[in-house]
N, C-alpha and C. Protein backbone atom coordinates (compact mmCIF):
# COMPACT_ATOMS: atom_id res chain seq x y z
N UNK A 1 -11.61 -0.81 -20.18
CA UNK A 1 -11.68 0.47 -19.48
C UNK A 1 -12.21 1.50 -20.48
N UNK A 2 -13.34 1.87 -19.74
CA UNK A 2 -13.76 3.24 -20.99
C UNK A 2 -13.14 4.44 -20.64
N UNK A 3 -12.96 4.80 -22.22
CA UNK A 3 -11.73 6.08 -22.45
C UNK A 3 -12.78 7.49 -22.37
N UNK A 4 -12.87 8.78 -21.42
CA UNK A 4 -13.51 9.90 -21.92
C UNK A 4 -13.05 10.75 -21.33
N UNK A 5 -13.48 11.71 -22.21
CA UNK A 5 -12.54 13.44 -21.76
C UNK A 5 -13.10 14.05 -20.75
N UNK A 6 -11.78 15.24 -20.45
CA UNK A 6 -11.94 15.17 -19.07
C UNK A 6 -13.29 16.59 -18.91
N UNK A 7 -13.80 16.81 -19.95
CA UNK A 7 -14.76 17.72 -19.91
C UNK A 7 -16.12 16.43 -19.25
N UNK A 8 -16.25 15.36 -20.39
CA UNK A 8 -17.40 14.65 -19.71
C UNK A 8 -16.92 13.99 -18.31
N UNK A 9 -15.53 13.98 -18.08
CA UNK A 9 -15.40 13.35 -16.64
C UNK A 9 -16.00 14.38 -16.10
N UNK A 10 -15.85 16.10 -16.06
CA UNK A 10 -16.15 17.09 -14.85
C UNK A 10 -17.75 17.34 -14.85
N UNK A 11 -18.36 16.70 -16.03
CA UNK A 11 -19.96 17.48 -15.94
C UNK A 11 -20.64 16.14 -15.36
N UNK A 12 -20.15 14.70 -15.61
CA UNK A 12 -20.46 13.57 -15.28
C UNK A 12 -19.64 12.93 -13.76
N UNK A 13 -19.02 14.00 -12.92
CA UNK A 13 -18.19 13.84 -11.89
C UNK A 13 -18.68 12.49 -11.15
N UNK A 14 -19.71 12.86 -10.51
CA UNK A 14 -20.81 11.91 -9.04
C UNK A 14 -21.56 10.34 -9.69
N UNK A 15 -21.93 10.96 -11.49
CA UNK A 15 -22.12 9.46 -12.27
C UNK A 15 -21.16 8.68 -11.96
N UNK A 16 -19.86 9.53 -12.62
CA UNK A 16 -18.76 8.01 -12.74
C UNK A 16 -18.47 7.55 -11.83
N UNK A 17 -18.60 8.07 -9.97
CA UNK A 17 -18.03 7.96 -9.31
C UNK A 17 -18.94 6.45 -8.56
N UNK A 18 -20.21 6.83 -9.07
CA UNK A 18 -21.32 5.90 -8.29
C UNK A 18 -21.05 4.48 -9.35
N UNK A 19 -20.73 5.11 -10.72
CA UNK A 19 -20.70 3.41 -11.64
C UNK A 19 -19.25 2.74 -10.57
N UNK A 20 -17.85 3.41 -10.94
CA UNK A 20 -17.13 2.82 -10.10
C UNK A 20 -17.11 2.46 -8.98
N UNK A 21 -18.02 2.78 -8.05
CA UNK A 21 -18.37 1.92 -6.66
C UNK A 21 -19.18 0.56 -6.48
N UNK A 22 -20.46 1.37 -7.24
CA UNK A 22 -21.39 0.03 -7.31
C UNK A 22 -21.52 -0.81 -8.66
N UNK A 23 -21.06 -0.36 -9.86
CA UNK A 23 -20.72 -1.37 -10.74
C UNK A 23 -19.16 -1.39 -10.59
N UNK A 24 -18.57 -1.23 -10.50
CA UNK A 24 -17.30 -1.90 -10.25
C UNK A 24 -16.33 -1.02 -11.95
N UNK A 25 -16.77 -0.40 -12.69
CA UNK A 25 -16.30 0.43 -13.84
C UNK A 25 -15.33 0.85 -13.83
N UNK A 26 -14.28 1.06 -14.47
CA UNK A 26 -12.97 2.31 -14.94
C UNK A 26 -13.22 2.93 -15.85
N UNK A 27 -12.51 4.05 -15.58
CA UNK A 27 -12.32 4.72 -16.42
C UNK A 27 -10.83 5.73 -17.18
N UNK A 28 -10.72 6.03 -18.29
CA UNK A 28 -9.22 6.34 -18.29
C UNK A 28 -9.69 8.05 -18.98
N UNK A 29 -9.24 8.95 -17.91
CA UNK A 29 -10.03 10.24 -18.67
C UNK A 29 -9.11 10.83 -19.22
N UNK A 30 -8.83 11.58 -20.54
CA UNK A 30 -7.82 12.19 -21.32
C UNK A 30 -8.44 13.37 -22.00
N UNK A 31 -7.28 14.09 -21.68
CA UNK A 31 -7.16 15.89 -22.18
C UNK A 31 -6.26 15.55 -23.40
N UNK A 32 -6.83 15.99 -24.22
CA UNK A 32 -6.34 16.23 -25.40
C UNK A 32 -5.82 15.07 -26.30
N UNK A 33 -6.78 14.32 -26.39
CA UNK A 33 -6.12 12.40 -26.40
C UNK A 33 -5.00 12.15 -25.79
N UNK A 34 -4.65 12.64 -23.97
CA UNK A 34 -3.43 12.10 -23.74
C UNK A 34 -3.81 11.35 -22.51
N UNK A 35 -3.86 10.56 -22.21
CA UNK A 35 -4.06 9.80 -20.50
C UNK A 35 -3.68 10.48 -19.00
N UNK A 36 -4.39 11.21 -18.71
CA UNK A 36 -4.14 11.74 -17.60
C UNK A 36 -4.36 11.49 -16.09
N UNK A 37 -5.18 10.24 -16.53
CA UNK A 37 -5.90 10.51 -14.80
C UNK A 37 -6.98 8.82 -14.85
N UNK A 38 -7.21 7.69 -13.73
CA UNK A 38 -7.90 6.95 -13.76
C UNK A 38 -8.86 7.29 -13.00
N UNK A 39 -10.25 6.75 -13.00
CA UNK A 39 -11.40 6.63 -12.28
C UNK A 39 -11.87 4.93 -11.54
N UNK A 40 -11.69 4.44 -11.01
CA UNK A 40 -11.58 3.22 -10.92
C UNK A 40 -12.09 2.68 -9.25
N UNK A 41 -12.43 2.13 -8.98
CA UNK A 41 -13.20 1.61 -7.44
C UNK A 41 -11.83 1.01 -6.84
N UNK A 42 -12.07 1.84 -5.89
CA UNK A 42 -10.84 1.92 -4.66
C UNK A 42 -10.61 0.19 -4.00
N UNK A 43 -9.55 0.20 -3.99
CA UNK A 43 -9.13 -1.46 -3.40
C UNK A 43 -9.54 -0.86 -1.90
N UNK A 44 -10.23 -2.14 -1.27
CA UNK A 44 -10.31 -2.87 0.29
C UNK A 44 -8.76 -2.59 0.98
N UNK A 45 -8.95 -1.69 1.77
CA UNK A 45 -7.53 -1.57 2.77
C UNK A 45 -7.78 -2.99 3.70
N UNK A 46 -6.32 -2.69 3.97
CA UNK A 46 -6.30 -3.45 5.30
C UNK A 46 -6.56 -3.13 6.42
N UNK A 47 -7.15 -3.99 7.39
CA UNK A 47 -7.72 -3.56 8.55
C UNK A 47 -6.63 -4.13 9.85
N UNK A 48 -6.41 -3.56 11.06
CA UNK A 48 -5.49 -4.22 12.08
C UNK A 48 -6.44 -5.55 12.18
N UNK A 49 -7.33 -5.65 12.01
CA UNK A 49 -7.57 -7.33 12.44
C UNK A 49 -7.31 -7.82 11.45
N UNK A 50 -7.41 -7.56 10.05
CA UNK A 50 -6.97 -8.63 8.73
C UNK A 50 -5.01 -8.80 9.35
N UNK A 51 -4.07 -7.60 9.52
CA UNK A 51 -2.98 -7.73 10.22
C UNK A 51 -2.89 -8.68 11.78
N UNK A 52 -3.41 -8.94 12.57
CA UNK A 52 -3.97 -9.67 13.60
C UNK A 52 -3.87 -11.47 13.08
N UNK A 53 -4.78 -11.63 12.21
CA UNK A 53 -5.01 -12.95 11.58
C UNK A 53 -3.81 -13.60 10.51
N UNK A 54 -3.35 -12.49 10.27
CA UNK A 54 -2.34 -13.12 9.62
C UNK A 54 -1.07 -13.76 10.21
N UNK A 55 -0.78 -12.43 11.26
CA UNK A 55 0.17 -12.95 12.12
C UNK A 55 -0.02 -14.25 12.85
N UNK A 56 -1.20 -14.68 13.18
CA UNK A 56 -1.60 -15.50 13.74
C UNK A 56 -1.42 -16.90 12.54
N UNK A 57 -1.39 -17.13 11.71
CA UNK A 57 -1.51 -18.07 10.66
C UNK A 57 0.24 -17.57 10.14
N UNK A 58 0.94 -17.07 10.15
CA UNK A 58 2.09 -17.01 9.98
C UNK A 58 2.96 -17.87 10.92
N UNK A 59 3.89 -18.83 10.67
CA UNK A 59 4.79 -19.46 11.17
C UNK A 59 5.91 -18.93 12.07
N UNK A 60 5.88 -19.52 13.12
CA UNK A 60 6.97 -18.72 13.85
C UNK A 60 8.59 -18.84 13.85
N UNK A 61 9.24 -17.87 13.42
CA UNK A 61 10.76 -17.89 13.46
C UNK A 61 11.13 -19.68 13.95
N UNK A 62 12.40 -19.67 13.04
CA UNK A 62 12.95 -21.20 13.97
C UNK A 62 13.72 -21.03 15.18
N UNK A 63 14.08 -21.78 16.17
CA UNK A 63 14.30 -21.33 17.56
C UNK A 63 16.03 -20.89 17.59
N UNK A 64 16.76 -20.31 16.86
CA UNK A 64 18.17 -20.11 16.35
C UNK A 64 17.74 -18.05 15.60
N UNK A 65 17.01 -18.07 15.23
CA UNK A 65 16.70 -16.65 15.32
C UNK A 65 17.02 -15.41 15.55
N UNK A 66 16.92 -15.72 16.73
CA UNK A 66 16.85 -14.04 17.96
C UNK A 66 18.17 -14.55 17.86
N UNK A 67 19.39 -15.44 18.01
CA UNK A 67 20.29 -15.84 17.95
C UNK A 67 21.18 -14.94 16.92
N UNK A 68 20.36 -15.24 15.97
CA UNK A 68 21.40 -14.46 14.62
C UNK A 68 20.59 -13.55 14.31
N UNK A 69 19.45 -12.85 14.61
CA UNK A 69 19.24 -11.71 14.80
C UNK A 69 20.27 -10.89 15.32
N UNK A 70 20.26 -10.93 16.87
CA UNK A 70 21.79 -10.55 17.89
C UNK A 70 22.95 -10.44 16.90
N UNK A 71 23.38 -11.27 16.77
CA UNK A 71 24.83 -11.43 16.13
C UNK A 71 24.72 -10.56 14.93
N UNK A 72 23.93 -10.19 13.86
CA UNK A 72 23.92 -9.11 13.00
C UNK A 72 24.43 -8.02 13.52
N UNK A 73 22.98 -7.84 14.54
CA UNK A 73 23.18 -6.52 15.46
C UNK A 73 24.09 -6.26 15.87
N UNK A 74 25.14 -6.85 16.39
CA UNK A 74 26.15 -6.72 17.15
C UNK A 74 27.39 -6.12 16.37
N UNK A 75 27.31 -7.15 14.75
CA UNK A 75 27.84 -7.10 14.01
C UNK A 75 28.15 -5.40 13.59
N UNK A 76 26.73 -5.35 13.21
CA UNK A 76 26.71 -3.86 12.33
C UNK A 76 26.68 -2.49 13.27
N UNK A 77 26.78 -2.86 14.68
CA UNK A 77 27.04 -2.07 15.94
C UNK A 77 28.45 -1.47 15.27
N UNK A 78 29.41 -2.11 15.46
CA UNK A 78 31.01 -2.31 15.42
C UNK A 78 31.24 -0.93 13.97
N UNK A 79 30.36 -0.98 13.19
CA UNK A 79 30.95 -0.11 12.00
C UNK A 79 29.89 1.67 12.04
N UNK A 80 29.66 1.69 13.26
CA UNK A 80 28.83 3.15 13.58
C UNK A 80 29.33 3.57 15.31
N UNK A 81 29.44 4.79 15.22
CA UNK A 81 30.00 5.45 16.14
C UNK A 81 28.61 4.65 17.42
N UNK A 82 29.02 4.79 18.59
CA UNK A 82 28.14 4.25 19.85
C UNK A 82 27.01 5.54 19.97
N UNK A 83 26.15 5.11 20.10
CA UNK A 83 24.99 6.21 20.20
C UNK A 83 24.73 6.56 21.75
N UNK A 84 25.06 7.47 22.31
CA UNK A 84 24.94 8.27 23.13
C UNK A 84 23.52 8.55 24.01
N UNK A 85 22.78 8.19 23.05
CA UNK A 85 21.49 8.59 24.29
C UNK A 85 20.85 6.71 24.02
N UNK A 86 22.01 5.45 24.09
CA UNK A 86 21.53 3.82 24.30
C UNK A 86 21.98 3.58 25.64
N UNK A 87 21.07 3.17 25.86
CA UNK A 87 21.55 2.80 27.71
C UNK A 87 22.33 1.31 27.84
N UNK A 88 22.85 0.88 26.43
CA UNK A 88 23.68 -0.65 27.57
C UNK A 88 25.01 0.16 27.42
């Protein structure tokens, strides 16, 4: 990671910004030799279809589940006052 101050980060703003996109570059910019701040090419979010595909390739619960799902629920019902605006 190349180290530079934050004077050449502000006059070199749109350079560093284009090396870190299209070369893939960091940078670590420091005021006063102290580390203040990275420059670095943004990670790939996730997209609802990368979420979509996964779920899909994810294994489904074993059929005992929703079973002891419930029974938690029920469980941890018992130690909180009844909530007033639940309709069972």
């Amino acid at each position: 990671m190349e180290r530079i101050t934050a004077t050449e980060a502000s006059r070199n703003f749109s350079e560093l910004l284009n090396r870190a996109r299209y070369g893939g570059e960091s940078f670590l910019v420091e005021r006063n030799g102290e580390a203040v701040a990275e420059i670095r090419p943004a990670r790939k979010g996730s997209t609802v279809a990368d979420a979509i595909d996964f779920l899909k390739t994810t294994p489904l619960p074993d059929p005992d589940f929703k079973r002891d799902m419930l029974k938690i629920i029920a469980e941890r019902k018992r130690d909180y006052p009844r909530d007033p605006w639940d309709d069972d």
